[in-house]
N, C-alpha and C. Protein backbone atom coordinates (compact mmCIF):
# COMPACT_ATOMS: atom_id res chain seq x y z
N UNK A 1 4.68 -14.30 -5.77
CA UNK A 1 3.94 -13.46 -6.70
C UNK A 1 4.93 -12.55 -7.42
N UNK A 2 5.23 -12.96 -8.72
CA UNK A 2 6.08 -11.69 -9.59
C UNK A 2 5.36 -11.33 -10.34
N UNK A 3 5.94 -9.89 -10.54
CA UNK A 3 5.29 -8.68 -11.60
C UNK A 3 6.30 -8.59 -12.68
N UNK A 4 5.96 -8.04 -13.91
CA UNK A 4 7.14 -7.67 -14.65
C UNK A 4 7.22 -6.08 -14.85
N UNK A 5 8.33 -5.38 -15.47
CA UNK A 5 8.54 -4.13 -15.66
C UNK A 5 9.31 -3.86 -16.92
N UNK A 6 8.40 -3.28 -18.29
CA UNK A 6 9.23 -2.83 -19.01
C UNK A 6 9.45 -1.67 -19.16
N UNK A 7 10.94 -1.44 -19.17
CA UNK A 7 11.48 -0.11 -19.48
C UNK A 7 11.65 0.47 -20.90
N UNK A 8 10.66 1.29 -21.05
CA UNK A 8 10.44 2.13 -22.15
C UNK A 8 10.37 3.96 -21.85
N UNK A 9 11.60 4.47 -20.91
CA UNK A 9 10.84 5.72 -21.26
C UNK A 9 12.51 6.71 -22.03
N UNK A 10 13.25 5.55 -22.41
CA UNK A 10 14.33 6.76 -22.70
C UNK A 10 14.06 7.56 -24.34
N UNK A 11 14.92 8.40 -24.69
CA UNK A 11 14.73 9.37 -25.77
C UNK A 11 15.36 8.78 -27.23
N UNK A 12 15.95 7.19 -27.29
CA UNK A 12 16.47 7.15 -28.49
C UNK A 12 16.91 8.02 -28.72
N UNK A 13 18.42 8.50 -28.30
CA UNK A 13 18.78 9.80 -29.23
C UNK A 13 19.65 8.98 -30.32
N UNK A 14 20.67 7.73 -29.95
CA UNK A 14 21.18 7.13 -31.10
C UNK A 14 20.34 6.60 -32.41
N UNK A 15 19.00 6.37 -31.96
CA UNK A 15 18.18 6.44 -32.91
C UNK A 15 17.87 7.38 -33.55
N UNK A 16 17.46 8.14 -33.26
CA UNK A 16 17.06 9.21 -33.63
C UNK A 16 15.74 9.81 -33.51
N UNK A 17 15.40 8.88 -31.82
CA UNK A 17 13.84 9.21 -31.83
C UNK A 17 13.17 8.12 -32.01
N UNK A 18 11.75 8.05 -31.12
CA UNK A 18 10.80 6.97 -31.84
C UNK A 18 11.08 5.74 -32.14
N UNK A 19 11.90 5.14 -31.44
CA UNK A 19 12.70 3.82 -31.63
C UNK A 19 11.46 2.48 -31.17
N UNK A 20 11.04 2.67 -29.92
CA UNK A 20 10.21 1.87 -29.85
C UNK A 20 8.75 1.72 -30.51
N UNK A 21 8.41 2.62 -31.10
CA UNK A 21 7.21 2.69 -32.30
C UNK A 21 7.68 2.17 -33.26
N UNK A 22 9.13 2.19 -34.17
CA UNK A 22 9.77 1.97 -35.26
C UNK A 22 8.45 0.56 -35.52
N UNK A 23 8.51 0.85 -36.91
CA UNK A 23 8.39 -0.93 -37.51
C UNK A 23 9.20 -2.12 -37.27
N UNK A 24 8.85 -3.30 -37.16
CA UNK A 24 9.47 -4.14 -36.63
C UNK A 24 8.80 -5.61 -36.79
N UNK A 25 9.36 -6.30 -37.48
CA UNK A 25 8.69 -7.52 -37.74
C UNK A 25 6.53 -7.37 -37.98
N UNK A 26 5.76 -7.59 -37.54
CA UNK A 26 4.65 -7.45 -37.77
C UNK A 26 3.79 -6.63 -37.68
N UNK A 27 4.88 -5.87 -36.55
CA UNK A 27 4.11 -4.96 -35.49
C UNK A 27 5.15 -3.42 -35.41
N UNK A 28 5.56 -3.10 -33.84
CA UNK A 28 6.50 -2.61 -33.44
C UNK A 28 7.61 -3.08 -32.87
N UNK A 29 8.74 -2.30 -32.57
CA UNK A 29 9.75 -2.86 -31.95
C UNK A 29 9.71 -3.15 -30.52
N UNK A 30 8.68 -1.93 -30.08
CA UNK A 30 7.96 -2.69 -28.47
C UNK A 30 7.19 -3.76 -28.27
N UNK A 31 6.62 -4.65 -29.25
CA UNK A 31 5.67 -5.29 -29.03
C UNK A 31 6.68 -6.60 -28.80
N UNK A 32 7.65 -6.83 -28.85
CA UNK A 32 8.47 -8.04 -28.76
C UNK A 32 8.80 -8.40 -27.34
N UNK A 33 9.23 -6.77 -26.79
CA UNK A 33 9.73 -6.89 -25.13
C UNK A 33 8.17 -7.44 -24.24
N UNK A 34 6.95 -6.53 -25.15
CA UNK A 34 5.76 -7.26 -24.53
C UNK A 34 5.40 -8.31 -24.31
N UNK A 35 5.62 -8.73 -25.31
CA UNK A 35 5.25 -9.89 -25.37
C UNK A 35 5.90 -11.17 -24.27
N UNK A 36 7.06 -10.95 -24.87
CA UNK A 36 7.97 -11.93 -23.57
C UNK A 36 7.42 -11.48 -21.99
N UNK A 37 7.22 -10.42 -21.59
CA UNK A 37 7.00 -10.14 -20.41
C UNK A 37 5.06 -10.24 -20.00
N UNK A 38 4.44 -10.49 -21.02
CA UNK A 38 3.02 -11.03 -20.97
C UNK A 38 3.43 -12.77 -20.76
N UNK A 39 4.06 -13.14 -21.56
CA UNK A 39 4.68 -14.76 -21.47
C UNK A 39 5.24 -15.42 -20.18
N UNK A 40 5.70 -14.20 -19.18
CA UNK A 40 6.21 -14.81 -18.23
C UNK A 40 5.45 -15.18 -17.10
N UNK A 41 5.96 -15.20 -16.26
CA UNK A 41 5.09 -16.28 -15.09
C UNK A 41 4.86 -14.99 -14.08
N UNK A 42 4.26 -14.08 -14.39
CA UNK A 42 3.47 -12.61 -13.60
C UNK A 42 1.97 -12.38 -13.69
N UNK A 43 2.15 -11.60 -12.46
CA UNK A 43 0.53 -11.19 -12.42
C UNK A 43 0.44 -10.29 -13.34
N UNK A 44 0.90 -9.06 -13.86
CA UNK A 44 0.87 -7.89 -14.64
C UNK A 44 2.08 -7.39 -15.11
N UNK A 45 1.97 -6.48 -15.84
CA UNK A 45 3.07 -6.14 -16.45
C UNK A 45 2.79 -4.33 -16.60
N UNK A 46 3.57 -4.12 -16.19
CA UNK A 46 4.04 -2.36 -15.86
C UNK A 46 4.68 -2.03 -17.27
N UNK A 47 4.62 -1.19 -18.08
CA UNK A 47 5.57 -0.10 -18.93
C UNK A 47 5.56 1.19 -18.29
N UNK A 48 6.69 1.50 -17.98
CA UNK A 48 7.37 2.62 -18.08
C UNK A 48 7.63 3.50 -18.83
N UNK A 49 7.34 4.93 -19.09
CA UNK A 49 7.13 5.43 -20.58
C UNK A 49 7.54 6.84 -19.72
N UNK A 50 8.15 7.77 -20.73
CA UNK A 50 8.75 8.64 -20.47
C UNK A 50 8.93 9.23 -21.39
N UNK A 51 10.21 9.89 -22.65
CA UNK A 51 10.29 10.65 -23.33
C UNK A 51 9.12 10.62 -24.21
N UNK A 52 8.86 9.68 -24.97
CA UNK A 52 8.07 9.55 -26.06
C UNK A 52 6.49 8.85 -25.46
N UNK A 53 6.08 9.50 -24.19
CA UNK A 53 5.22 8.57 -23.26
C UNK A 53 3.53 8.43 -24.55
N UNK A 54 3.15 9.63 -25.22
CA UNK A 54 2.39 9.25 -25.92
C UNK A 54 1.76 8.00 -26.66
N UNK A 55 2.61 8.24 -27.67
CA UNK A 55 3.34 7.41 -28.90
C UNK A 55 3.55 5.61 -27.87
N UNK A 56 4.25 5.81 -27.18
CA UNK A 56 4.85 4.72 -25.96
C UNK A 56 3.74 3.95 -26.14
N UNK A 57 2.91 4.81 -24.93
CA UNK A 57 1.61 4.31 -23.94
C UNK A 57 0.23 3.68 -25.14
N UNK A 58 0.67 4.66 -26.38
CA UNK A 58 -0.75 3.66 -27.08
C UNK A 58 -0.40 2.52 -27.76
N UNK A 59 0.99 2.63 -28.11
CA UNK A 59 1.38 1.59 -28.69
C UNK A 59 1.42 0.14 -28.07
N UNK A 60 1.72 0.58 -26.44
CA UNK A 60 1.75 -0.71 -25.28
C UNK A 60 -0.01 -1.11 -25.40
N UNK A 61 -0.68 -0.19 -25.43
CA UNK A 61 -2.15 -0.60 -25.11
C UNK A 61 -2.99 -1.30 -26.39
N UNK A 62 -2.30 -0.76 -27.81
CA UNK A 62 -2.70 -2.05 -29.00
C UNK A 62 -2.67 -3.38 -28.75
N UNK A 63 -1.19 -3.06 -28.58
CA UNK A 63 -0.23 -4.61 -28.30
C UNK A 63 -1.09 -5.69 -27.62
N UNK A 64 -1.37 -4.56 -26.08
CA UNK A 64 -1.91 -5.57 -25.06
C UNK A 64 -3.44 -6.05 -25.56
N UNK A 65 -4.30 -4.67 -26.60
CA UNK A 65 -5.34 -5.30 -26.69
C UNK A 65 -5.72 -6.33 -27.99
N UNK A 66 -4.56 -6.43 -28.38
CA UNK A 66 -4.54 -7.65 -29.55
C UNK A 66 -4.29 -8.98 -29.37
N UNK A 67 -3.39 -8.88 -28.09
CA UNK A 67 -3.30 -10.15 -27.12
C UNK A 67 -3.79 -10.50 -26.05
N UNK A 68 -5.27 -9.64 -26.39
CA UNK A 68 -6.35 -10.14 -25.16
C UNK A 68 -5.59 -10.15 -23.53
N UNK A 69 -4.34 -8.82 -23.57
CA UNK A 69 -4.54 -8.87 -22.48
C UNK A 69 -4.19 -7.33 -21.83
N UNK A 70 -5.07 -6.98 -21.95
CA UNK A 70 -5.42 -5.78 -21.44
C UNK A 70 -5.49 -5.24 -19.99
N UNK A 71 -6.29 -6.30 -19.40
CA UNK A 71 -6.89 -6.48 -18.23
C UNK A 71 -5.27 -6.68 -16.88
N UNK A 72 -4.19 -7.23 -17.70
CA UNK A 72 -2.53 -7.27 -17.40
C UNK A 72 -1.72 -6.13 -17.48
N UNK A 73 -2.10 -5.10 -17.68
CA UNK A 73 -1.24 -3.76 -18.72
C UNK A 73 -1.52 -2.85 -17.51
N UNK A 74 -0.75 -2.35 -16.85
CA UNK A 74 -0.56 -1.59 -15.76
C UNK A 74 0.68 -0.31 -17.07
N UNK A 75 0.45 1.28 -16.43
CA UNK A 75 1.24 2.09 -17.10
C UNK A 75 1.82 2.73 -15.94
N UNK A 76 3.17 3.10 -16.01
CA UNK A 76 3.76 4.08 -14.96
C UNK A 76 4.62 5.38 -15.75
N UNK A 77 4.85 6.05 -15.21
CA UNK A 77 5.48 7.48 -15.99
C UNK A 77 6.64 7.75 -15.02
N UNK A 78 7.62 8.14 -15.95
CA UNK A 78 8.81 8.58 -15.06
C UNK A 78 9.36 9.63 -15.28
N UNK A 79 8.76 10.59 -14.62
CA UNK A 79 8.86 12.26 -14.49
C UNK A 79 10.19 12.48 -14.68
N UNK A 80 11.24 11.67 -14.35
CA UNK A 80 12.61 12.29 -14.56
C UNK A 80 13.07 11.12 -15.46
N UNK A 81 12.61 11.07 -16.37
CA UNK A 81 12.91 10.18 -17.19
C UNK A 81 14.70 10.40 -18.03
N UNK A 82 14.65 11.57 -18.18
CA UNK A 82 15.97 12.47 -18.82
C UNK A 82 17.01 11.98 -18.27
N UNK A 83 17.07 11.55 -16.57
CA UNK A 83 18.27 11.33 -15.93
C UNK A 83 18.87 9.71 -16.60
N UNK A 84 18.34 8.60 -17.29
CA UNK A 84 18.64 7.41 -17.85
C UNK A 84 17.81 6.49 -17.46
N UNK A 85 18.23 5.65 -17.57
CA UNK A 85 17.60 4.36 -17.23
C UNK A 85 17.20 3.65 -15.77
N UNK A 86 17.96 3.95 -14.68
CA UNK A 86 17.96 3.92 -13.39
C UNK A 86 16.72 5.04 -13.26
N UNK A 87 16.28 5.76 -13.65
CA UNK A 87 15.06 6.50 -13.06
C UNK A 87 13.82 6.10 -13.83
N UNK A 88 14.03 5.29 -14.58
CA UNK A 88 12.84 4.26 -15.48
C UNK A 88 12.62 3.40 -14.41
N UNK A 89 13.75 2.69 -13.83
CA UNK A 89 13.88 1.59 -13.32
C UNK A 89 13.33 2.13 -11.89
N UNK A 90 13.28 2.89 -11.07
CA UNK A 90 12.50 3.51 -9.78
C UNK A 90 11.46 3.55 -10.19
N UNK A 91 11.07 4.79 -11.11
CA UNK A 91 9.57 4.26 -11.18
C UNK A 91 8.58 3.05 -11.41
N UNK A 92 9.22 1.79 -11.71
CA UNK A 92 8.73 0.39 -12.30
C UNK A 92 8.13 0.12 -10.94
N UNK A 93 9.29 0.39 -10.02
CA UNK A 93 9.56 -0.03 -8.98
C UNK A 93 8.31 0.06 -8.10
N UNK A 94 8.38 1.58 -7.65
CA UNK A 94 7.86 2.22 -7.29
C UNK A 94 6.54 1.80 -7.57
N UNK A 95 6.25 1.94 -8.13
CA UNK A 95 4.40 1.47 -8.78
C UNK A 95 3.95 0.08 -8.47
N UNK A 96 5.07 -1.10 -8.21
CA UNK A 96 4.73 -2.21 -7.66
C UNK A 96 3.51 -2.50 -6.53
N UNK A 97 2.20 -3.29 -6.79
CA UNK A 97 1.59 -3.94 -5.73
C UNK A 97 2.81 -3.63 -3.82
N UNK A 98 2.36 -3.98 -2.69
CA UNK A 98 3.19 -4.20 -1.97
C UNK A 98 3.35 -5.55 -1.83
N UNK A 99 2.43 -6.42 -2.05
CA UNK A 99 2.39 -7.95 -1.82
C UNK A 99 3.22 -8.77 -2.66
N UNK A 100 4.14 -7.91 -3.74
CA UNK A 100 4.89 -8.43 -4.98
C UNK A 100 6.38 -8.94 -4.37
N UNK A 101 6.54 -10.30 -4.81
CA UNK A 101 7.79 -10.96 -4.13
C UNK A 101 9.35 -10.89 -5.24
N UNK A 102 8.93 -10.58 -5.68
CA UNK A 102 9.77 -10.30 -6.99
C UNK A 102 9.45 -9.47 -8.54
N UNK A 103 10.43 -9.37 -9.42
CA UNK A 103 9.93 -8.82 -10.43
C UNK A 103 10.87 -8.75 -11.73
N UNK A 104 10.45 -9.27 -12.99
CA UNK A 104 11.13 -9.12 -14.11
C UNK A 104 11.39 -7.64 -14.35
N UNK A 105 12.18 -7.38 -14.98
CA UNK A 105 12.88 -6.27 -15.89
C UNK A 105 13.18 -6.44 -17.15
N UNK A 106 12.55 -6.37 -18.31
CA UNK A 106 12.61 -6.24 -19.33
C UNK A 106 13.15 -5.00 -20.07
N UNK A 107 13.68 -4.79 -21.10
CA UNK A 107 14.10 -3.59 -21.76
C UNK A 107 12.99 -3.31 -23.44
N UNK A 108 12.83 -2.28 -23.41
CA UNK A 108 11.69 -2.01 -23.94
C UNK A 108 12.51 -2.69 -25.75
N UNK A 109 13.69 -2.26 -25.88
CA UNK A 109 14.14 -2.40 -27.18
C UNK A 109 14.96 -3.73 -27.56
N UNK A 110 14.10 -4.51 -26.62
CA UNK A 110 15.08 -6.23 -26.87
C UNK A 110 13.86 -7.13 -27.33
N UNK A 111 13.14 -7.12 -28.47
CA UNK A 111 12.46 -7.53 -29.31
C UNK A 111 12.20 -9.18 -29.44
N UNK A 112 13.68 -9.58 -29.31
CA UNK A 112 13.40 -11.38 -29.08
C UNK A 112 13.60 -12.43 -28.21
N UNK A 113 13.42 -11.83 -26.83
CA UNK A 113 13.64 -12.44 -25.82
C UNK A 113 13.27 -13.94 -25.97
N UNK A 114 13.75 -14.94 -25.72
CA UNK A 114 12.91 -16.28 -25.92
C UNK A 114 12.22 -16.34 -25.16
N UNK A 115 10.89 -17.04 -25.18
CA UNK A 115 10.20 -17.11 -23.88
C UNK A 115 10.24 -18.34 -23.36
N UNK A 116 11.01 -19.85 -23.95
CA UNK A 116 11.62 -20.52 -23.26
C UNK A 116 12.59 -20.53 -22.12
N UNK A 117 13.26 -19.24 -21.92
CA UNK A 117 14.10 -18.58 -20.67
C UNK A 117 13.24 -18.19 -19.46
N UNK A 118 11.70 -17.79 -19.32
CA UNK A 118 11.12 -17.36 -18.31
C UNK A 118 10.90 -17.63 -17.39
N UNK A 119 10.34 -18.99 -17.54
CA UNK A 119 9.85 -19.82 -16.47
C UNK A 119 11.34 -20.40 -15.92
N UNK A 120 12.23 -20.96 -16.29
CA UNK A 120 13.51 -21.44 -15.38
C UNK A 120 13.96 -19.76 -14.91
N UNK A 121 14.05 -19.00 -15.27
CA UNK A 121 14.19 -17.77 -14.51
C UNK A 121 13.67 -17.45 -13.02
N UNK A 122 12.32 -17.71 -13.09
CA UNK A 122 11.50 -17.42 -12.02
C UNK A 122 11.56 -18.46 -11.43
N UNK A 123 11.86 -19.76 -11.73
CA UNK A 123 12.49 -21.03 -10.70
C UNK A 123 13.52 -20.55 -10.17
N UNK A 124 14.92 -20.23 -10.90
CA UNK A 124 16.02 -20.30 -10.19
C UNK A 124 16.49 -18.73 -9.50
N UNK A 125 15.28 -18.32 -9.33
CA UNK A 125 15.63 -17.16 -8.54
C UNK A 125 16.28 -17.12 -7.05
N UNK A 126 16.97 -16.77 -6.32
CA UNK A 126 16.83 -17.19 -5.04
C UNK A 126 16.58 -16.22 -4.28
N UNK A 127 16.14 -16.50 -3.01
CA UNK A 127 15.59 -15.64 -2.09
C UNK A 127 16.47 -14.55 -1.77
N UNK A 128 16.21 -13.15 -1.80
CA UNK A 128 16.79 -12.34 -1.55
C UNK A 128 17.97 -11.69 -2.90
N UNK A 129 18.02 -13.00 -3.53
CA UNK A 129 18.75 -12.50 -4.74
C UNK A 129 18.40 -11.80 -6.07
N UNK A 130 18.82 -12.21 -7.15
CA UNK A 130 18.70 -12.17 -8.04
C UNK A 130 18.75 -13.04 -9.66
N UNK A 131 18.20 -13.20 -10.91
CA UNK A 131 18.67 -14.11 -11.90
C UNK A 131 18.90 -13.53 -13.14
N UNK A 132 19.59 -14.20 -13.78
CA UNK A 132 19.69 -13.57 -15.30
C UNK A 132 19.81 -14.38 -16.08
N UNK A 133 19.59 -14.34 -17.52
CA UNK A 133 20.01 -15.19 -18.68
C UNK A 133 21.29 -15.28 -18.77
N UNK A 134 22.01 -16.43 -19.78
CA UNK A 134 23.65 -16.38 -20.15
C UNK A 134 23.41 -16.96 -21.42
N UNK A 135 24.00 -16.66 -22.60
CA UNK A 135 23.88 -17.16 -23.60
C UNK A 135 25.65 -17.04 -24.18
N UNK A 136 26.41 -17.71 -24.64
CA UNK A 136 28.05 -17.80 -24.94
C UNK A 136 28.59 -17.06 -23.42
N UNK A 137 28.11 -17.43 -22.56
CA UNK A 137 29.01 -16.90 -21.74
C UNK A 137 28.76 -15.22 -21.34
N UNK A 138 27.91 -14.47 -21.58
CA UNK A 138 27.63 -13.51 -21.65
C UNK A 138 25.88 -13.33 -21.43
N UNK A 139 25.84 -12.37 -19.50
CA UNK A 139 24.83 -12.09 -18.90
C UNK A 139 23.73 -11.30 -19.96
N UNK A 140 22.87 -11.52 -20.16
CA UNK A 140 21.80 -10.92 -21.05
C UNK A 140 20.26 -10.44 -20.14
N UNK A 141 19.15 -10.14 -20.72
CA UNK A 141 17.99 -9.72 -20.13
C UNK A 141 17.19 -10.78 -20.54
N UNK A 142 16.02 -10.78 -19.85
CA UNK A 142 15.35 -9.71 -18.23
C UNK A 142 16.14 -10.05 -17.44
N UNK A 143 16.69 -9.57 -16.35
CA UNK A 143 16.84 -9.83 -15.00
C UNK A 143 15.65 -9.99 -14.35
N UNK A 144 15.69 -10.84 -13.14
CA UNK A 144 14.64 -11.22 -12.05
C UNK A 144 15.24 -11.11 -10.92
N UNK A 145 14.50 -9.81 -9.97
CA UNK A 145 14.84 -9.54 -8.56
C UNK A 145 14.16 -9.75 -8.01
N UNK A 146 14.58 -10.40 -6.55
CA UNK A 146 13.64 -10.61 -5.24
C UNK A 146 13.36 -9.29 -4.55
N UNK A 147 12.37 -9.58 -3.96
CA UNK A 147 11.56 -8.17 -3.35
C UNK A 147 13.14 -7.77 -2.55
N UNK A 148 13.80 -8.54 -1.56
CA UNK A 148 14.70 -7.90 -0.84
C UNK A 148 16.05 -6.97 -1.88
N UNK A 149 15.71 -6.77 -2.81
CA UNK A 149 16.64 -5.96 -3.70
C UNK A 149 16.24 -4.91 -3.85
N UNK A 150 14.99 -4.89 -3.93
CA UNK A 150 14.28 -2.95 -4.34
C UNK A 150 15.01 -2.18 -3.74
N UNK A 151 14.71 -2.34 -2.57
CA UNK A 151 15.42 -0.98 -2.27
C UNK A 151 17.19 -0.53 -2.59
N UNK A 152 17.72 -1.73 -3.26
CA UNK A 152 18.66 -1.37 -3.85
C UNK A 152 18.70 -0.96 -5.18
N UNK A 153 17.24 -1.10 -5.86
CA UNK A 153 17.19 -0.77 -7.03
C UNK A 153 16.40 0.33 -6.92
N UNK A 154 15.72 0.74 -6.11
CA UNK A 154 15.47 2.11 -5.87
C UNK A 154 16.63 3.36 -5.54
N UNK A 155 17.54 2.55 -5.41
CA UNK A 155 18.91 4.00 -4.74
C UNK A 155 19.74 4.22 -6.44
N UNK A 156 19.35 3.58 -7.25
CA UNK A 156 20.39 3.27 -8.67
C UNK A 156 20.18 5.06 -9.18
N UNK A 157 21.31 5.30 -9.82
CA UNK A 157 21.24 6.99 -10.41
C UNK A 157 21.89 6.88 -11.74
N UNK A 158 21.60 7.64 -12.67
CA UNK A 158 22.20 7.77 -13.65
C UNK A 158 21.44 6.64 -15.23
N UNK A 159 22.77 6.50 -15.98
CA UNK A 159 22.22 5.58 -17.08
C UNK A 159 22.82 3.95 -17.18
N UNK A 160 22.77 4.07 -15.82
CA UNK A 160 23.57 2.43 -15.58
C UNK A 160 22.69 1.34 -15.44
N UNK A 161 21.52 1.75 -15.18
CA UNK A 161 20.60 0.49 -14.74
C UNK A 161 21.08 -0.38 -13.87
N UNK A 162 20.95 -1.56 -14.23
CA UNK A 162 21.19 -2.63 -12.63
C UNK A 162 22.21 -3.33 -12.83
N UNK A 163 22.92 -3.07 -13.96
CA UNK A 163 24.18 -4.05 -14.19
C UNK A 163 25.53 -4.01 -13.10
N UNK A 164 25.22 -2.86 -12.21
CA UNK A 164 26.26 -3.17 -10.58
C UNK A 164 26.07 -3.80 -9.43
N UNK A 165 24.40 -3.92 -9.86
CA UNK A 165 24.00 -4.61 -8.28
C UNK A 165 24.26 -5.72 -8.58
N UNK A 166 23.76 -6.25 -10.30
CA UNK A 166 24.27 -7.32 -10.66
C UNK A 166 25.18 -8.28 -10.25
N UNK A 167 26.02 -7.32 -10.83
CA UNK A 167 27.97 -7.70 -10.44
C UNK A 167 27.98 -8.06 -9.46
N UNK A 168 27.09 -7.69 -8.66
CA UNK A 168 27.71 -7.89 -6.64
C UNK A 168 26.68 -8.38 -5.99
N UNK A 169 25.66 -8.80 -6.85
CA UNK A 169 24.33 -9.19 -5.77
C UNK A 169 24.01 -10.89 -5.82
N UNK A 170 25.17 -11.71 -6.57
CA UNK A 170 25.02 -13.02 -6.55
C UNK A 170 23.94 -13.42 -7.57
N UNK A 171 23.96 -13.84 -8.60
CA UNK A 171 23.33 -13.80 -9.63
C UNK A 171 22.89 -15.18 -9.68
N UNK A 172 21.75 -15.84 -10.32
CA UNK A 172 21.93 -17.29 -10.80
C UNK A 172 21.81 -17.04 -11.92
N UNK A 173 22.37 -17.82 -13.03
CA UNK A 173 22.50 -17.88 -14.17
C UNK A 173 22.01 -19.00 -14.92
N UNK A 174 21.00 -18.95 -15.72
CA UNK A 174 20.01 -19.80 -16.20
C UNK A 174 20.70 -19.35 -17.85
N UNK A 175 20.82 -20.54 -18.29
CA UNK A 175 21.21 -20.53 -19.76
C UNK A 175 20.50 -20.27 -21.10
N UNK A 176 19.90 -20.06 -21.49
CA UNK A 176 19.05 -19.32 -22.43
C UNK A 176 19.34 -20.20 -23.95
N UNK A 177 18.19 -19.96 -24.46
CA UNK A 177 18.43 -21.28 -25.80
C UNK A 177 18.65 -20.37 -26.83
N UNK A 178 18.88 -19.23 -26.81
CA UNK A 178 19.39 -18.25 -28.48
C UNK A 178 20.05 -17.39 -27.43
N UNK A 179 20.56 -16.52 -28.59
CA UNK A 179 21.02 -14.83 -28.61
C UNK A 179 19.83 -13.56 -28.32
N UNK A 180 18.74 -13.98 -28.14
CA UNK A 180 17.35 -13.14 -28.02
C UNK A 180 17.96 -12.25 -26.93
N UNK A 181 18.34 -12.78 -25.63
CA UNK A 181 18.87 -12.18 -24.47
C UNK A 181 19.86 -11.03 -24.34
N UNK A 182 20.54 -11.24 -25.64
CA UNK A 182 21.74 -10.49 -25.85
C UNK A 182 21.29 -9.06 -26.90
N UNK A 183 20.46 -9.47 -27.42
CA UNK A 183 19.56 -8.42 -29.06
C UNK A 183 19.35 -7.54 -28.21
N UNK A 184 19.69 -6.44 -28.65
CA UNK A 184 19.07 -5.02 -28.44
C UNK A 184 19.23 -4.22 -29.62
N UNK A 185 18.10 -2.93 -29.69
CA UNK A 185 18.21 -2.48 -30.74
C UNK A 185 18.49 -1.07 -30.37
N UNK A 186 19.84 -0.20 -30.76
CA UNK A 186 20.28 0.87 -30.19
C UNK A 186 20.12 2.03 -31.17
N UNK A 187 20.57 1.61 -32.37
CA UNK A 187 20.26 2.29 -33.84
C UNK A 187 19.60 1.73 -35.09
N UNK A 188 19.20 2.72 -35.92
CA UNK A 188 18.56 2.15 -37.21
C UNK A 188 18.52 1.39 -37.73
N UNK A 189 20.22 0.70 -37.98
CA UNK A 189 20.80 -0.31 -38.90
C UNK A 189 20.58 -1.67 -37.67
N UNK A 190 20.42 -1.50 -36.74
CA UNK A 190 20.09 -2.51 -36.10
C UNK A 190 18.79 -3.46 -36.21
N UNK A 191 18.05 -2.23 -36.96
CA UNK A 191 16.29 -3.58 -36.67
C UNK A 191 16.87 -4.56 -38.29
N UNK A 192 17.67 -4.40 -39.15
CA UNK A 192 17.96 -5.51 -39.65
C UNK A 192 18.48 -6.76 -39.38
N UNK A 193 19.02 -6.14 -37.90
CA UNK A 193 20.13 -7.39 -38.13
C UNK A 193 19.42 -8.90 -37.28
């Protein structure tokens, strides 16, 4: 049984704010990470919302109710959202079912995830481990952790997110059919590209 978790609660300050509301192809720039993580092979899907949790939280709840799936849309808040991304990433956590054997991680500002990458994701997970996309040679998002990792992703501090447990937690690497994995959007000039 996997859940997914998108992380949406940081402050865009290189943006300048409001990054995941921005316009963005049809919709918003959040509705892309949604989407992929409604696409994947989970019971529900968690957002994480924090600086901009308002704005965040209704924008996740359009999304979900335009894609009829509402009834999937779990919300969590991360009171210390200020400290980075690792305290997004506890609260995802944290809010998990207990019966949950694993769980995607999505990033709220990666818009084109393929969703041809999901399902071999959640195949080649392995027990106790972890998986990720690779596209040129270069690890990309969601990651997929087995339940026996939380609590290593519950100890994470700062604005590093999971890219150390990564490094050291034995990864499988599932190849990804674009650059979607690699897209993130950090500043302005970025939703063009």
């Amino acid at each position: 049984m996997l859940e997914a978790v998108v992380l949406a609660a940081g402050s865009a300050r290189r943006f300048g704010g409001g990054k995941l509301t921005a316009a963005f192809g049809d919709g918003v720039l959040l509705d892309g990470a949604l989407a992929a993580a409604f696409a994947a092979p989970v019971r529900a899907v968690t957002l994480v919302s924090g600086a901009d949790a308002p704005a965040v939280e209704a924008a996740a709840w359009a999304f979900a109710d335009r894609a009829g799936q509402s009834a999937r849309l779990r919300i969590a808040y991360a009171p210390d959202h200020a400290e980075g991304m690792a305290a997004s990433l506890r609260a995802g956590i944290a809010s998990l079912p207990d019966d949950v054997e694993g769980v995607f991680v999505f990033l709220g500002d990666m818009p084109r995830i393929p969703h041809a990458v999901l399902a071999p994701l959640a195949e080649w997970l392995p027990a106790g481990g972890a998986a990720a996309p690779v596209f040129a040679g270069r690890r990309g998002h969601p990651a997929v952790f087995a339940r026996a990792l939380f609590p290593d992703l519950m100890a994470l501090s700062g604005d590093q997110g999971a890219r150390q447990l990564l490094d050291r937690a034995g990864v499988a690497r599932v190849e990804a059919p674009d650059d979607g994995v690699l897209f993130d959007v950090d500043e302005v000039g970025d939703l063009q590209r």
